[in-house]
Protein backbone atom coordinates (compact mmCIF):
# COMPACT_ATOMS: atom_id res chain seq x y z
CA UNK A 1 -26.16 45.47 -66.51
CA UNK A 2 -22.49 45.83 -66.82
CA UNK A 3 -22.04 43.85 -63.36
CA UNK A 4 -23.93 41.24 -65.46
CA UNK A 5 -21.78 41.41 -68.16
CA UNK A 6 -18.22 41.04 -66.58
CA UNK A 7 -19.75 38.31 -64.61
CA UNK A 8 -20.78 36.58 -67.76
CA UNK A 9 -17.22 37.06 -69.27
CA UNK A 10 -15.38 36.24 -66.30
CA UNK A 11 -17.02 31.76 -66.70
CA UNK A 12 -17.22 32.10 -70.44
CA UNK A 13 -13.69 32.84 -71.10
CA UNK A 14 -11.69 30.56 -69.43
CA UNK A 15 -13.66 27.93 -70.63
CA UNK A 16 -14.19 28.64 -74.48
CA UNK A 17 -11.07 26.15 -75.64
CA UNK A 18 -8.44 28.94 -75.55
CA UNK A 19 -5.03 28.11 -75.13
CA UNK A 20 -1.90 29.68 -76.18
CA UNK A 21 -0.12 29.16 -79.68
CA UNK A 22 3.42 28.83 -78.12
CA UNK A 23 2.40 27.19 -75.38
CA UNK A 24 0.99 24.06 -76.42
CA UNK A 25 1.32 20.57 -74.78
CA UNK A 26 1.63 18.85 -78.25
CA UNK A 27 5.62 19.50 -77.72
CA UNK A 28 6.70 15.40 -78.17
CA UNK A 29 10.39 15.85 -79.00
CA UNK A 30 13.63 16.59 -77.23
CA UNK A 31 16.04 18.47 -78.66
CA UNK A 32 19.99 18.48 -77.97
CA UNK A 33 22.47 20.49 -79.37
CA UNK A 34 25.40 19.43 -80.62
CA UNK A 35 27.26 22.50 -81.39
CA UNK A 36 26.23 26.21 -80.87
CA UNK A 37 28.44 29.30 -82.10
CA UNK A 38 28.12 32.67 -82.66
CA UNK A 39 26.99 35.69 -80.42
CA UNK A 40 26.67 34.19 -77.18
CA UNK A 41 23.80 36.77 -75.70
CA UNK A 42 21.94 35.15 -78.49
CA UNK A 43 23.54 32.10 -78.16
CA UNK A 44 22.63 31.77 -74.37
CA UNK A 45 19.15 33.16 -74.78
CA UNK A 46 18.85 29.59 -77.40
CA UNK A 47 19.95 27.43 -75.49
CA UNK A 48 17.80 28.23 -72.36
CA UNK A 49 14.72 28.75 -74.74
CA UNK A 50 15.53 25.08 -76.16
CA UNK A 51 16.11 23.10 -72.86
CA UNK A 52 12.74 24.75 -71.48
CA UNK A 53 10.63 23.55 -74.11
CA UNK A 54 12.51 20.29 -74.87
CA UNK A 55 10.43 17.00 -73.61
CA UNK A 56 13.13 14.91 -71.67
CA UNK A 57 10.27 11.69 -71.48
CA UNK A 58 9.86 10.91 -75.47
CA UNK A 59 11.79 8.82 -78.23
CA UNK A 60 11.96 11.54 -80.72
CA UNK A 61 14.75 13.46 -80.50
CA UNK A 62 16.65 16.14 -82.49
CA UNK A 63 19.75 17.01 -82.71
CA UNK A 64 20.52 20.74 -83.52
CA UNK A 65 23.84 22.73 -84.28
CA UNK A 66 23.26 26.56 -84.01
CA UNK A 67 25.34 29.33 -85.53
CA UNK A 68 23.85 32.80 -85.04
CA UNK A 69 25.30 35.75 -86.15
CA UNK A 70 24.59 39.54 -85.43
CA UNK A 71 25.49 42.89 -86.97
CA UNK A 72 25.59 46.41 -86.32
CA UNK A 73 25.10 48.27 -88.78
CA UNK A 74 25.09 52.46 -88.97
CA UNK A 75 21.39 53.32 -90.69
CA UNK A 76 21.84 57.41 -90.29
CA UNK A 77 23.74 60.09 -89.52
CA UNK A 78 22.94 63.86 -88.67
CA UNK A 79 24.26 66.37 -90.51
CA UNK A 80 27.35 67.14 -88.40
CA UNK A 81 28.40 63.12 -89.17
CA UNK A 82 26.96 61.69 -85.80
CA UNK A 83 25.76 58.28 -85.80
CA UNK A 84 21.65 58.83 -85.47
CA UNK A 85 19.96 55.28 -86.05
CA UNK A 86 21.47 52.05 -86.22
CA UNK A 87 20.23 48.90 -88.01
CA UNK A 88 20.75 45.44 -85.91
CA UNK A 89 20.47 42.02 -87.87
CA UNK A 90 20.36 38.83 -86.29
CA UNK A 91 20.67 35.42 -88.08
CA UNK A 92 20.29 32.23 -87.00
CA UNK A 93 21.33 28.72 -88.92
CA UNK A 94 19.76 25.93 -87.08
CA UNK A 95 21.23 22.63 -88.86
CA UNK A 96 18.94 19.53 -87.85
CA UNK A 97 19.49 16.09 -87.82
CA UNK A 98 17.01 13.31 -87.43
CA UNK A 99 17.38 9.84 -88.17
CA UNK A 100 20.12 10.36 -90.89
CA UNK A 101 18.69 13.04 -91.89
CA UNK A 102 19.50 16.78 -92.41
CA UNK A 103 18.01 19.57 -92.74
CA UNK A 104 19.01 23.55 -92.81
CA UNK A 105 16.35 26.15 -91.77
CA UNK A 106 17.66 29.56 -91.20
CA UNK A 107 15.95 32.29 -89.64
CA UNK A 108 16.27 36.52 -89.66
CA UNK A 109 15.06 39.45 -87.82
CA UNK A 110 16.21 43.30 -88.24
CA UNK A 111 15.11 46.15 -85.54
CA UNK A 112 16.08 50.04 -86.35
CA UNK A 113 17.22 51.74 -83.12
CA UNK A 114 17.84 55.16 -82.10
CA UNK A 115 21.52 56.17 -81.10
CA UNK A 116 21.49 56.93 -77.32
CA UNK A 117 24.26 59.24 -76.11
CA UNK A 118 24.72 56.86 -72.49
CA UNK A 119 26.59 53.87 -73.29
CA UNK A 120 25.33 52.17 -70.44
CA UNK A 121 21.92 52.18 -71.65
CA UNK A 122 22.33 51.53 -75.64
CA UNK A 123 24.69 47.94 -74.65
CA UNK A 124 21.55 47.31 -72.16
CA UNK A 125 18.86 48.05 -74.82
CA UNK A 126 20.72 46.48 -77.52
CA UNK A 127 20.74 43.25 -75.38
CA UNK A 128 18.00 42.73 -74.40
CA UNK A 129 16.72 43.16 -78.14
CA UNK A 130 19.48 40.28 -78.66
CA UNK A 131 17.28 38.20 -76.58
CA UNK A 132 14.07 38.99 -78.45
CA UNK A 133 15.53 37.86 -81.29
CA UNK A 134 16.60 34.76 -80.07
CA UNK A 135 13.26 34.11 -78.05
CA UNK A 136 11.61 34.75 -81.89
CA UNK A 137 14.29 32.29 -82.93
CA UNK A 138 13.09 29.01 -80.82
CA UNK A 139 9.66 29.83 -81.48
CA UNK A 140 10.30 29.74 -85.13
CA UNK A 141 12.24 26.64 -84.99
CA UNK A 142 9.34 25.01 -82.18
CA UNK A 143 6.78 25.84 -85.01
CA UNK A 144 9.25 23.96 -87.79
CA UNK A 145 9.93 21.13 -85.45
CA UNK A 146 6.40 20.85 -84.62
CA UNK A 147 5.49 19.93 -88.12
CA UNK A 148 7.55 17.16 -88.58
């Protein structure tokens, strides 16, 4: 019965109209950017994010400046006045222009961390939250620009 079952599953699923949200095939827009600054782990991350979903073979296009910004900020310390927990915050300003016109969206995410004694590792883990924050970024904006 549960052979049955998984078989069942197996040639409903695929075919039941499921499709990713982020990974739709309704992108008609191209996007170039005009001026980026700011934290350039971020800043990087953006940009690749942008030219991988950006349609080269339309008419619409937008034109994007970026400013991101990131802080560290201490959250906690231990009672001997070590550094415990740390609060990162990530902005991002995406200014866009289309057809004479502008528009400002910006966007913000926070993540509490632990404070790991090995350097090494906290840069590493810190970074590669960087570049969560800027994937969330260009999915945010996608989403924006896909309503226009």
């Amino acid at each position: 019965m549960k052979k049955i079952f998984i078989i069942c599953v197996i040639f409903i699923i695929p075919h039941c109209g499921f499709s990713p949200l982020y990974q739709s095939n309704e992108i008609n827009y191209q996007i170039n950017i005009d001026k980026i600054e700011g934290d350039k782990i971020i800043n990087n991350k953006i940009k690749s994010e942008i030219e991988r979903i950006s349609d080269k073979n339309v008419q619409k296009i937008f034109n994007i400046q970026i400013n991101t910004k990131y802080e560290k900020i201490v959250a906690a310390k231990n009672s001997k006045g070590s550094i415990t927990d740390y609060l990162l915050i990530a902005s991002a300003t995406f200014i866009i222009s289309d057809n004479n016109e502008k528009e400002t969206v910006v966007f913000q995410e926070k993540q509490n961390i632990k404070n790991n004694s090995d350097f090494v590792k906290q840069r590493n883990y810190e970074n590669t939250i960087k570049k969560n924050f800027a994937s969330s970024f260009v999915k945010k904006l996608n989403l924006d620009l896909l309503s226009k």
